[in-house]
Protein backbone atom coordinates (compact mmCIF):
# COMPACT_ATOMS: atom_id res chain seq x y z
CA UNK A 1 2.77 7.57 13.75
CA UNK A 2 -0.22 8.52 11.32
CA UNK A 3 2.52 10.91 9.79
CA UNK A 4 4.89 8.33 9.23
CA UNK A 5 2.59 6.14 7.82
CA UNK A 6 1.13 8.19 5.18
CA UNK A 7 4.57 8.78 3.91
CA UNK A 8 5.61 5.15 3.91
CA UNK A 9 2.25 4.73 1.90
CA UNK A 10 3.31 8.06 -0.65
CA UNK A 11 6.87 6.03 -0.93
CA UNK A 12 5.62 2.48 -1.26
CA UNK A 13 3.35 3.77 -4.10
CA UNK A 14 6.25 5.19 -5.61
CA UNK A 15 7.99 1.91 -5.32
CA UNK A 16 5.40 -0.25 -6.70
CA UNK A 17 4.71 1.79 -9.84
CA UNK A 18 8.69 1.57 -10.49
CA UNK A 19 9.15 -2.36 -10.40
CA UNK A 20 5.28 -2.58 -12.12
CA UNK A 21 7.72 -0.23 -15.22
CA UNK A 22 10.39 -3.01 -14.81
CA UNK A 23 8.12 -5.75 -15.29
CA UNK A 24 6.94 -4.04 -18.32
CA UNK A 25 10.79 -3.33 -19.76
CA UNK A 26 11.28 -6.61 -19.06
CA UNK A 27 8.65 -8.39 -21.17
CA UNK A 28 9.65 -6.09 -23.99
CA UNK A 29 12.97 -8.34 -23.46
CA UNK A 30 13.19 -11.89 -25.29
CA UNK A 31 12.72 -14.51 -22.35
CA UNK A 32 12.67 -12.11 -18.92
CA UNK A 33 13.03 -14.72 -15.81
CA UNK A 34 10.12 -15.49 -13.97
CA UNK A 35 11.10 -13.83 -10.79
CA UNK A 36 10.78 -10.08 -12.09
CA UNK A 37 7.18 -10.91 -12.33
CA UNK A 38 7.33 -11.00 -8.53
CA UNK A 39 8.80 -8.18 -7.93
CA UNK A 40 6.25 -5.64 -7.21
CA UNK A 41 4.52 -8.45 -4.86
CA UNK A 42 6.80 -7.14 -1.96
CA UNK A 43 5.60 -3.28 -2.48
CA UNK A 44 1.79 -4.36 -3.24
CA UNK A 45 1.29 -6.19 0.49
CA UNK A 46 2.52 -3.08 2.46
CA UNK A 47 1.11 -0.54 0.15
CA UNK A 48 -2.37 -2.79 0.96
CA UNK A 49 -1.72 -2.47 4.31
CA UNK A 50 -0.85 0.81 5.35
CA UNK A 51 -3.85 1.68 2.85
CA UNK A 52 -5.92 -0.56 5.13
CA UNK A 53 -5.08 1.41 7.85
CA UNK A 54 -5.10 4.43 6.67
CA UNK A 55 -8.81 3.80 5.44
CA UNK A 56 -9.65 2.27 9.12
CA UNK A 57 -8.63 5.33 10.74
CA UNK A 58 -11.36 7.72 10.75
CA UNK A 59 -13.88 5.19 12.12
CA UNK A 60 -11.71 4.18 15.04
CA UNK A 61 -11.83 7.84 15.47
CA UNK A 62 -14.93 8.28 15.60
CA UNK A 63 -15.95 5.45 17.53
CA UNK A 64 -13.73 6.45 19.75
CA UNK A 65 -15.09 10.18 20.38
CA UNK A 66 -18.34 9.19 20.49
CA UNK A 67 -20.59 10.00 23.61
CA UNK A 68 -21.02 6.56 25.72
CA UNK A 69 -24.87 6.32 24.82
CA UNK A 70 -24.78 6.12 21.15
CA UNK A 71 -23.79 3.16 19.24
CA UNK A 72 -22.21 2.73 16.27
């Protein structure tokens, strides 16, 4: 699953820098409609999240490989 969501991530980032370039073309344009200014809303939550969890993951790991005395 780690896999999987490092390449969602890699695609999502992809995705969000294309409709950020859209937004861009699109004030170029003479009067662009308000909801192309939400378009790379959609990309930006998931690409925050499996970030998130991506930057989580090596301290769940090693909380949970470390020896039952210690604390974290």
């Amino acid at each position: 699953m780690k896999k999987w969501i490092r390449q969602a991530h890699r695609w999502l980032s992809i995705t969000f820098v294309v409709t950020v370039v859209v937004c861009f073309v699109a004030i170029a344009q003479d009067e662009p409609p308000a909801w192309v200014f939400y378009l790379p809303l959609p990309p930006l939550f998931f690409l925050a999240a499996t970030g998130l969890y991506m930057f989580v993951l090596p301290y769940t790991r090693k909380r949970a490989s470390a020896p039952a005395g210690e604390g974290a």
